[in-house]
PDB file of N, CA and C in Angstrom:
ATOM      1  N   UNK A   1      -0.054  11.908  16.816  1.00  0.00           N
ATOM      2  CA  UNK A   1       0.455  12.377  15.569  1.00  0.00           C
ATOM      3  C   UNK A   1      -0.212  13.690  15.168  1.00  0.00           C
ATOM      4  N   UNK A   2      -1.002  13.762  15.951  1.00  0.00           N
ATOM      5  CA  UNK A   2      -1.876  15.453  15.574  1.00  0.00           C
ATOM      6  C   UNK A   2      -1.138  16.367  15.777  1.00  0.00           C
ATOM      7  N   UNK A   3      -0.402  16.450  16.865  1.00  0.00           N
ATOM      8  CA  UNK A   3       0.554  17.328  17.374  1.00  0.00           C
ATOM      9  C   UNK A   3       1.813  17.853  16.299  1.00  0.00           C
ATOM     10  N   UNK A   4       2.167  16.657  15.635  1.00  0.00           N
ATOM     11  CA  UNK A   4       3.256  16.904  14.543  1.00  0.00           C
ATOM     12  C   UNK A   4       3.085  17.948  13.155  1.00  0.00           C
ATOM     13  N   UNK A   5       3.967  17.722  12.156  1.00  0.00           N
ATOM     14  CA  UNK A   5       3.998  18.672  11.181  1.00  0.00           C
ATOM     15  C   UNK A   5       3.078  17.807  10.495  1.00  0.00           C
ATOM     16  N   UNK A   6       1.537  19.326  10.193  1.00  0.00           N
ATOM     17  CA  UNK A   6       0.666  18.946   9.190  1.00  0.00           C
ATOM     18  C   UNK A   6       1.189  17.974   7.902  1.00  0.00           C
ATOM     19  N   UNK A   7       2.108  18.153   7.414  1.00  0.00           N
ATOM     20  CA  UNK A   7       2.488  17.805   5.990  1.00  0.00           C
ATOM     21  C   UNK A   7       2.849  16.388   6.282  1.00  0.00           C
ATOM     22  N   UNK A   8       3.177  15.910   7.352  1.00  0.00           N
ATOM     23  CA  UNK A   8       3.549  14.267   7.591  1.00  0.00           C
ATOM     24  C   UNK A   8       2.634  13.698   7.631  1.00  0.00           C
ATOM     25  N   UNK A   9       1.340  14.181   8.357  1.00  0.00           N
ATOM     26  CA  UNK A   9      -0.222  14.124   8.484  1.00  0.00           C
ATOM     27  C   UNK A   9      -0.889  13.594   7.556  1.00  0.00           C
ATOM     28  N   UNK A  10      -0.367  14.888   6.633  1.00  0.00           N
ATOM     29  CA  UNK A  10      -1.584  14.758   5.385  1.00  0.00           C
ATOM     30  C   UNK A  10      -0.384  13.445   4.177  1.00  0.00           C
ATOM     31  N   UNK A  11       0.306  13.757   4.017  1.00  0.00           N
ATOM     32  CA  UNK A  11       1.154  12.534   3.338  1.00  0.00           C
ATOM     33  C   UNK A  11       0.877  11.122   3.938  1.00  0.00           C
ATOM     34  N   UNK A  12       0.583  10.533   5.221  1.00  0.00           N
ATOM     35  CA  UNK A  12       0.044   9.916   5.915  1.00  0.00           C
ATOM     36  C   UNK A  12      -1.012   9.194   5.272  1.00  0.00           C
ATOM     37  N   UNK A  13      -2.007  10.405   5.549  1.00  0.00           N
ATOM     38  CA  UNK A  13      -3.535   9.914   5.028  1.00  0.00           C
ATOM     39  C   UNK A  13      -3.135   9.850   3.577  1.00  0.00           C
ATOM     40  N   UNK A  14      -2.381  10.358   2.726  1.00  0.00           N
ATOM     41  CA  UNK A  14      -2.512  10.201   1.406  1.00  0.00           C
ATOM     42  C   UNK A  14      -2.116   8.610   0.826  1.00  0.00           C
ATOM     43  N   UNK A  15      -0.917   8.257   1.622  1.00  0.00           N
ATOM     44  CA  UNK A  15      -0.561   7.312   0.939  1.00  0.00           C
ATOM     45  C   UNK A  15      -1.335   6.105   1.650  1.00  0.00           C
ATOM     46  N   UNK A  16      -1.713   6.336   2.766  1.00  0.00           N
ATOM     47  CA  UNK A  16      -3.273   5.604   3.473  1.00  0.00           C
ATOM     48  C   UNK A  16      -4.421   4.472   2.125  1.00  0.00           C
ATOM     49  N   UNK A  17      -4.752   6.017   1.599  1.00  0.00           N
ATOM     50  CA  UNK A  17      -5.916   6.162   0.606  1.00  0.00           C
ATOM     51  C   UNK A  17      -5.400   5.651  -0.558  1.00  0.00           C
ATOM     52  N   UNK A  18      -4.053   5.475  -1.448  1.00  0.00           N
ATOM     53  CA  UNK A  18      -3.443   5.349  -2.023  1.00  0.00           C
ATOM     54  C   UNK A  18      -3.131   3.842  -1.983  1.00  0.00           C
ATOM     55  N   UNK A  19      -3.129   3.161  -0.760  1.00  0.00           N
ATOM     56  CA  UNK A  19      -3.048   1.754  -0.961  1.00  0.00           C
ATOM     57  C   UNK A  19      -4.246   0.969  -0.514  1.00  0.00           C
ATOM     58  N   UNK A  20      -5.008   1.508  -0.068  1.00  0.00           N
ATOM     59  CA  UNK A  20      -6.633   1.534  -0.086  1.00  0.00           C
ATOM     60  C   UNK A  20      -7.242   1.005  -1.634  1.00  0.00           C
ATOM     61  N   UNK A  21      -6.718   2.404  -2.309  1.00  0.00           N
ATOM     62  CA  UNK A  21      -7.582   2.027  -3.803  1.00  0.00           C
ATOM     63  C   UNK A  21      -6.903   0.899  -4.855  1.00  0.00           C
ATOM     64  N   UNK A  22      -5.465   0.274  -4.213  1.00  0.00           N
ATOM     65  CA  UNK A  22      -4.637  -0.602  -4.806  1.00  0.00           C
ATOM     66  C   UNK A  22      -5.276  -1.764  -4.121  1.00  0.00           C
ATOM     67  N   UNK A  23      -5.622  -2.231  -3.320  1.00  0.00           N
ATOM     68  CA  UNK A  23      -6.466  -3.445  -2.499  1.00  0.00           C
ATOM     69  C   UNK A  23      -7.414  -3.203  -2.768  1.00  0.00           C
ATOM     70  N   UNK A  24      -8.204  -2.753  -3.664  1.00  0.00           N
ATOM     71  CA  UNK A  24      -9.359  -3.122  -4.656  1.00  0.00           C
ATOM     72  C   UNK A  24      -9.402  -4.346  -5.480  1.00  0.00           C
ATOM     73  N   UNK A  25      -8.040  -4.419  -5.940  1.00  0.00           N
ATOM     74  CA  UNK A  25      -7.775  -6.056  -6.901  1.00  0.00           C
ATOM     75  C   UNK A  25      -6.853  -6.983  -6.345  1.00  0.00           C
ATOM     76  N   UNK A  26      -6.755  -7.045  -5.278  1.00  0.00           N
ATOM     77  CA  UNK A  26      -6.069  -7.392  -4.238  1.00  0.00           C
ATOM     78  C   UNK A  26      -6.453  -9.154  -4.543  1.00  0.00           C
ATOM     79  N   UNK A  27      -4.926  -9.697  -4.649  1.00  0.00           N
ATOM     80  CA  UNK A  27      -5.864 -11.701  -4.710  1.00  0.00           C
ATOM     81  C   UNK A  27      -6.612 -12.341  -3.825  1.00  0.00           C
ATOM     82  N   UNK A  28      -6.560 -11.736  -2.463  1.00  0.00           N
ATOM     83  CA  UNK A  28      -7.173 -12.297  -0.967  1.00  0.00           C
ATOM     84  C   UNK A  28      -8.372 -11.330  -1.187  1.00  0.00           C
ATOM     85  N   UNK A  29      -8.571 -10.449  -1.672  1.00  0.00           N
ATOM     86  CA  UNK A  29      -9.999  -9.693  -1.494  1.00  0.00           C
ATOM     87  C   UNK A  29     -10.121  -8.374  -0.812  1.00  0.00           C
ATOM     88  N   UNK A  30     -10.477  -7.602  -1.401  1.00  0.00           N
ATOM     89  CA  UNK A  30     -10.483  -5.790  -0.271  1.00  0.00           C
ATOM     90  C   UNK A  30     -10.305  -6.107   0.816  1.00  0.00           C
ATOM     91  N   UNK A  31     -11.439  -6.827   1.272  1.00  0.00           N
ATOM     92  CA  UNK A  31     -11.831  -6.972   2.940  1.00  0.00           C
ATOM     93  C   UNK A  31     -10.788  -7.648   3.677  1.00  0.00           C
ATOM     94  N   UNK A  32     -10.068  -8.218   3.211  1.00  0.00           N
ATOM     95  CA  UNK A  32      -8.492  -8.993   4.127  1.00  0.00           C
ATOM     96  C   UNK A  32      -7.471  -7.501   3.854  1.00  0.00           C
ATOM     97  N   UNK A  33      -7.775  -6.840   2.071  1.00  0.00           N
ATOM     98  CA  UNK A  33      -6.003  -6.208   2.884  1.00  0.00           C
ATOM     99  C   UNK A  33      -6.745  -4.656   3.467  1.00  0.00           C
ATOM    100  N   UNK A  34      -7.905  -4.266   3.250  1.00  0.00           N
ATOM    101  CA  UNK A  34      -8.502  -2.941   4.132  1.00  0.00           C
ATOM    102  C   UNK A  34      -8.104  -3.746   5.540  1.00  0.00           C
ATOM    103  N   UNK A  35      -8.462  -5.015   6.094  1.00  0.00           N
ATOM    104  CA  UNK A  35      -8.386  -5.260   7.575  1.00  0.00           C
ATOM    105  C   UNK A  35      -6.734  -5.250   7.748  1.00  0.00           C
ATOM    106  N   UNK A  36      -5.861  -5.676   7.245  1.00  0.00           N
ATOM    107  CA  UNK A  36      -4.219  -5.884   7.031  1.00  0.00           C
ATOM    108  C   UNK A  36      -4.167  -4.278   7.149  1.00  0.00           C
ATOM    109  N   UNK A  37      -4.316  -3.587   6.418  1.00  0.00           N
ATOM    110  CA  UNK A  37      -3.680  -2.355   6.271  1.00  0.00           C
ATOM    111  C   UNK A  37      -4.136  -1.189   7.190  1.00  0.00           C
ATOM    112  N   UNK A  38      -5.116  -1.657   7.823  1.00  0.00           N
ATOM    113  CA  UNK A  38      -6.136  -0.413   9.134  1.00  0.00           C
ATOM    114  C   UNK A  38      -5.105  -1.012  10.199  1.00  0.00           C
ATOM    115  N   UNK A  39      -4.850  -1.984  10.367  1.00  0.00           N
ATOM    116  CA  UNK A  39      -4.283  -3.044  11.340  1.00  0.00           C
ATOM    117  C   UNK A  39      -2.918  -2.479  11.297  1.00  0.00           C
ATOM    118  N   UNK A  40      -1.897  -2.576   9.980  1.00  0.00           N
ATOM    119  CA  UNK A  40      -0.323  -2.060  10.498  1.00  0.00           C
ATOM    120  C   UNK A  40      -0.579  -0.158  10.532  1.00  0.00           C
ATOM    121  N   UNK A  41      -1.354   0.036   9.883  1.00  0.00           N
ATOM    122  CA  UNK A  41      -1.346   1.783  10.124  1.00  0.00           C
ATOM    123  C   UNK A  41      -1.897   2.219  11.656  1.00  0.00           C
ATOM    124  N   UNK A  42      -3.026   1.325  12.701  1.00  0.00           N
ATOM    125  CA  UNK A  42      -3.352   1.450  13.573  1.00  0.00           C
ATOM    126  C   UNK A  42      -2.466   1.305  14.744  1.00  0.00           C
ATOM    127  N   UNK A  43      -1.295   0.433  14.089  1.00  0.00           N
ATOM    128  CA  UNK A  43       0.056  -0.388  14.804  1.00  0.00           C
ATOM    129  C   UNK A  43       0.914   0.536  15.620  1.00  0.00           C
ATOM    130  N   UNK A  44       0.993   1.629  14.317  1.00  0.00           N
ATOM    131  CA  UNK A  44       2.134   2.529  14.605  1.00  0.00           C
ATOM    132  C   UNK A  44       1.140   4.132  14.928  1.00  0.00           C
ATOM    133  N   UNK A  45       0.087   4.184  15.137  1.00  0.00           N
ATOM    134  CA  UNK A  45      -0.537   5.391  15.369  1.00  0.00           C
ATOM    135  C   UNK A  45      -0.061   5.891  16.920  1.00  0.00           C
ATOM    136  N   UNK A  46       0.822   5.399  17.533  1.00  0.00           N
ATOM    137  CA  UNK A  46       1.049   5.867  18.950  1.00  0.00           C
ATOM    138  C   UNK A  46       2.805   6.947  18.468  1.00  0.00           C
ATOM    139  N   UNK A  47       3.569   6.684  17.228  1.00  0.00           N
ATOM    140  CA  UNK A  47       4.975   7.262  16.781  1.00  0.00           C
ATOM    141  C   UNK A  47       4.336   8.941  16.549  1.00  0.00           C
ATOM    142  N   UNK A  48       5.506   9.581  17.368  1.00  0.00           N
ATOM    143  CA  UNK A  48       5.027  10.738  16.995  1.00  0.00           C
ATOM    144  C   UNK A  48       6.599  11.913  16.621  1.00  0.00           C
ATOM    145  N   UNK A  49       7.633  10.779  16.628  1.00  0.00           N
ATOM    146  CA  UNK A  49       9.172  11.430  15.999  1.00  0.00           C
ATOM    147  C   UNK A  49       8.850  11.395  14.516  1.00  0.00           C
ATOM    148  N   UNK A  50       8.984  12.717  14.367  1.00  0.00           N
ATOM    149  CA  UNK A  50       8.710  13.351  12.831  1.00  0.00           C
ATOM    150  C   UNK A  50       9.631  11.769  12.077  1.00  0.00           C
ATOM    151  N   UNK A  51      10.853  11.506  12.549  1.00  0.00           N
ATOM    152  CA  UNK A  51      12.218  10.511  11.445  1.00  0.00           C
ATOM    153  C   UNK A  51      11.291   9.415  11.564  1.00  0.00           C
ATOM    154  N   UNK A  52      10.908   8.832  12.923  1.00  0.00           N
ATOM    155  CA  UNK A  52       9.985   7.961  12.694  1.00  0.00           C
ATOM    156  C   UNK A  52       8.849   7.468  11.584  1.00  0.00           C
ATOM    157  N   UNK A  53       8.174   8.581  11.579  1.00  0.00           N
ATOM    158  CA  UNK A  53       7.347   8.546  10.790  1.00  0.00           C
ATOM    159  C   UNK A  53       7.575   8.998   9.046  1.00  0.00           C
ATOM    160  N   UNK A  54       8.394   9.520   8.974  1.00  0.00           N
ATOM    161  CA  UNK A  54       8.700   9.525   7.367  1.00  0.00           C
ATOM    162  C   UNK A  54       9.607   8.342   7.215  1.00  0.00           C
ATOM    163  N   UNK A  55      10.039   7.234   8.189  1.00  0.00           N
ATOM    164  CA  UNK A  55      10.984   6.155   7.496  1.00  0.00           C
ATOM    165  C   UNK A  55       8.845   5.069   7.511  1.00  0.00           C
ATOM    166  N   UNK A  56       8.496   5.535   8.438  1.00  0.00           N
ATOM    167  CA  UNK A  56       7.276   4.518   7.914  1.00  0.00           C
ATOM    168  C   UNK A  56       6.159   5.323   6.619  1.00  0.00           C
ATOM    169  N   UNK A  57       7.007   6.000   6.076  1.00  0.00           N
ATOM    170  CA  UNK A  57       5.980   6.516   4.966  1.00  0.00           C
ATOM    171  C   UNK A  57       6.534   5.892   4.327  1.00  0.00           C
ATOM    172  N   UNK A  58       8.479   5.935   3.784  1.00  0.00           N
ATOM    173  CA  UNK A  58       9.209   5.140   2.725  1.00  0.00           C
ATOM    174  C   UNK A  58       8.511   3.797   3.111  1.00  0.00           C
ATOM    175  N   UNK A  59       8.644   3.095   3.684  1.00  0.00           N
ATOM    176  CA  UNK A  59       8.106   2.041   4.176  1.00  0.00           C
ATOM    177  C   UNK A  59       6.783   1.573   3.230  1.00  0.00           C
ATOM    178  N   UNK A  60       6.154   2.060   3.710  1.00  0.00           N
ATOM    179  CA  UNK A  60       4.700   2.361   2.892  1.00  0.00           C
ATOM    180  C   UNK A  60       4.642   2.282   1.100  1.00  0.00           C
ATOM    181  N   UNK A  61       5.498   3.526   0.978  1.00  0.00           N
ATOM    182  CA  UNK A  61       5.668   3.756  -0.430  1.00  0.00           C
ATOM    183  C   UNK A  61       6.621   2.504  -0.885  1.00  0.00           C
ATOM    184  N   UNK A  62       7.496   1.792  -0.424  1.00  0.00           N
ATOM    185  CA  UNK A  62       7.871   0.431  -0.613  1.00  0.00           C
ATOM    186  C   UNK A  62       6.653  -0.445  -1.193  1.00  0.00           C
ATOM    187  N   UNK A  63       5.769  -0.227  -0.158  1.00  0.00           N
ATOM    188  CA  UNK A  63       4.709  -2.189  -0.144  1.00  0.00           C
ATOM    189  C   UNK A  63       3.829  -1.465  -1.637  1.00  0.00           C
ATOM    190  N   UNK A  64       3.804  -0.153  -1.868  1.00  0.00           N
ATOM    191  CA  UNK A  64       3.159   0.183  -2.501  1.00  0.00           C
ATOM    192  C   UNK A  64       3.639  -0.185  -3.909  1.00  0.00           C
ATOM    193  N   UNK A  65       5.089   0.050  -3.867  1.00  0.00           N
ATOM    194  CA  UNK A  65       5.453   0.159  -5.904  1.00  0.00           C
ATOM    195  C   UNK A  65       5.594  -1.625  -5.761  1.00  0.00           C
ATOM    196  N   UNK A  66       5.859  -2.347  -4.681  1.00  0.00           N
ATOM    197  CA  UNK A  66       5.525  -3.956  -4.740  1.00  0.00           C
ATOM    198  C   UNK A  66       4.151  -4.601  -4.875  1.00  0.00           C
ATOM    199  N   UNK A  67       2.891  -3.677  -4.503  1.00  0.00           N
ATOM    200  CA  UNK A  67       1.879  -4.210  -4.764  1.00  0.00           C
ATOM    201  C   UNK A  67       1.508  -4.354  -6.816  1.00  0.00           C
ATOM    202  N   UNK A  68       1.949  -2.868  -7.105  1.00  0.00           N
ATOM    203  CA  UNK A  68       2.206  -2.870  -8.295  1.00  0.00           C
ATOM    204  C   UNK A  68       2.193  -3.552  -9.043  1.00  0.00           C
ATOM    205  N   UNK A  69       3.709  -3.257  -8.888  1.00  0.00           N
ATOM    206  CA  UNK A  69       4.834  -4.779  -9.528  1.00  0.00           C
ATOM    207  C   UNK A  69       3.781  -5.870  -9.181  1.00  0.00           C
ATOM    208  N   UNK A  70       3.217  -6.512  -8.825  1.00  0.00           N
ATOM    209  CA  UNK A  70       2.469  -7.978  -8.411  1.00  0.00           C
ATOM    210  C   UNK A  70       1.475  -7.937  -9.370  1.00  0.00           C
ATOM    211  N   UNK A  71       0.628  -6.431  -9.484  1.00  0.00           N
ATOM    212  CA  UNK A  71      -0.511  -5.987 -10.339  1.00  0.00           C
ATOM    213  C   UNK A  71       0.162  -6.110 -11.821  1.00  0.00           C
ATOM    214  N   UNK A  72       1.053  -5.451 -12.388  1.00  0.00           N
ATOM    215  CA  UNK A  72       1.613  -5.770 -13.565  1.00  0.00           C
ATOM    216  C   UNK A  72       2.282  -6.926 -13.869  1.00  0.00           C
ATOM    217  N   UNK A  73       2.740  -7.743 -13.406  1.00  0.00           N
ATOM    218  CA  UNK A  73       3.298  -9.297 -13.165  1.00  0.00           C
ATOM    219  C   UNK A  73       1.895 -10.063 -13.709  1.00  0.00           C
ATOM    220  N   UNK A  74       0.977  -9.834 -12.849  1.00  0.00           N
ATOM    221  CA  UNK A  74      -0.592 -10.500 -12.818  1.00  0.00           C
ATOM    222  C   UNK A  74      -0.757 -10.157 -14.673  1.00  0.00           C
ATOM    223  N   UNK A  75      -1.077  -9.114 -14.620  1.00  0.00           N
ATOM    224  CA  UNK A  75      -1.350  -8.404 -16.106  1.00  0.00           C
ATOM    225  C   UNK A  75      -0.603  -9.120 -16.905  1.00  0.00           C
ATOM    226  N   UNK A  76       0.898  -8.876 -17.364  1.00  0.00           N
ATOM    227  CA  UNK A  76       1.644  -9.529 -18.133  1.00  0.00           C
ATOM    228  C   UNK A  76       1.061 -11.065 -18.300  1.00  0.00           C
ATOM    229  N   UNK A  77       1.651 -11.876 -17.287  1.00  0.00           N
ATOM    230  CA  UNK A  77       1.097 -13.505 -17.491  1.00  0.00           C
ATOM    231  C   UNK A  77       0.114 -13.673 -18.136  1.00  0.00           C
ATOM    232  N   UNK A  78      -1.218 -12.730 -17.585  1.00  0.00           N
ATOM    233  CA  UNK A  78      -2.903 -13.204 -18.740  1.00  0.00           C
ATOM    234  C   UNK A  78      -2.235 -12.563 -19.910  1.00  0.00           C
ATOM    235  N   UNK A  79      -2.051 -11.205 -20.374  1.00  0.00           N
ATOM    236  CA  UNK A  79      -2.220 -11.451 -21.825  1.00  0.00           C
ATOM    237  C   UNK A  79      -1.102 -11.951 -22.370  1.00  0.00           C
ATOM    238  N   UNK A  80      -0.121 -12.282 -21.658  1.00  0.00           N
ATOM    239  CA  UNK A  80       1.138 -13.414 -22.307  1.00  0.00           C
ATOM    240  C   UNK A  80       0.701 -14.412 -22.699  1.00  0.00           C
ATOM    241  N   UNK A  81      -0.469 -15.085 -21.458  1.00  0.00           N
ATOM    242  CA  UNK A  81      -1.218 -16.506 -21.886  1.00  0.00           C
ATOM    243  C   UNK A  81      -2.446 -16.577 -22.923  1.00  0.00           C
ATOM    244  N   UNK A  82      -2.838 -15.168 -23.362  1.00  0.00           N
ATOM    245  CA  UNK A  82      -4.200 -15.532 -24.209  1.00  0.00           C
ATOM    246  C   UNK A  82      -3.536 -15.012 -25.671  1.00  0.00           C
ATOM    247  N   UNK A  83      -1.814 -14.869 -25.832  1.00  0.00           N
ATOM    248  CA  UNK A  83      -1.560 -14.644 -26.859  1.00  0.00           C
ATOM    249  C   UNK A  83      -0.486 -15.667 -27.128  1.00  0.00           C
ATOM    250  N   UNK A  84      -0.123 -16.640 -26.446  1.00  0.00           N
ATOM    251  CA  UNK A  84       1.038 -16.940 -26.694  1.00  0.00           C
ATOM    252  C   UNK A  84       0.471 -18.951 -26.059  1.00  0.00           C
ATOM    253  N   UNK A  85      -0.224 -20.049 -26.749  1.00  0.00           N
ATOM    254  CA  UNK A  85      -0.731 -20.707 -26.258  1.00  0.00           C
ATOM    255  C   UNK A  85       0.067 -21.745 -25.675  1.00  0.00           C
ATOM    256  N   UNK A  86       1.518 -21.647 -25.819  1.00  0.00           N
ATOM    257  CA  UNK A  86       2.360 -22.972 -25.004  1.00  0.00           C
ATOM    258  C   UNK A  86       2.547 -22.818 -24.022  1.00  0.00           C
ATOM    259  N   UNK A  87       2.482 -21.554 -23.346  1.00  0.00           N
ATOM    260  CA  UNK A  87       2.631 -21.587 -21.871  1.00  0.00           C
ATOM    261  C   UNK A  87       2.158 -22.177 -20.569  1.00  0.00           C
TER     262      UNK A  87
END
């Protein structure tokens, strides 16, 4: 992938780092999704078709606005439950 266009590269590593700092509050723990996520990014480190690799960035940016969504889901329920006691 070195060989390819810098900008797929660096978008790469960005959104890398980007779901890195989202598996900080991760329910299984950093250390399961840093090993999960070195693991599918290490998977595909042999793709070096530019289409290839920007359908595994959408890809990426997918698990990403779903980790989210899971993070705000999480959020909602606690302070739904410490304001609202029948639940």
């Amino acid at each position: 992938m070195t060989s390819g266009n810098p900008t797929l590269r660096h978008r790469v590593i960005r959104i890398y780092k980007e779901l890195l700092y989202l598996g900080r509050d991760y329910p299984q723990g950093y250390n399961y999704f840093r090993n999960r996520l070195h693991t599918a990014f290490a998977s595909q480190r042999h793709v070096t078709d530019q289409a290839k690799v920007a359908d595994g960035i959408r890809r990426a940016e997918f698990v990403k606005k779903e980790i989210e969504a899971l993070y705000y889901l999480k959020r909602y329920r606690s302070l739904r439950g410490r304001y609202d006691p029948f639940i």
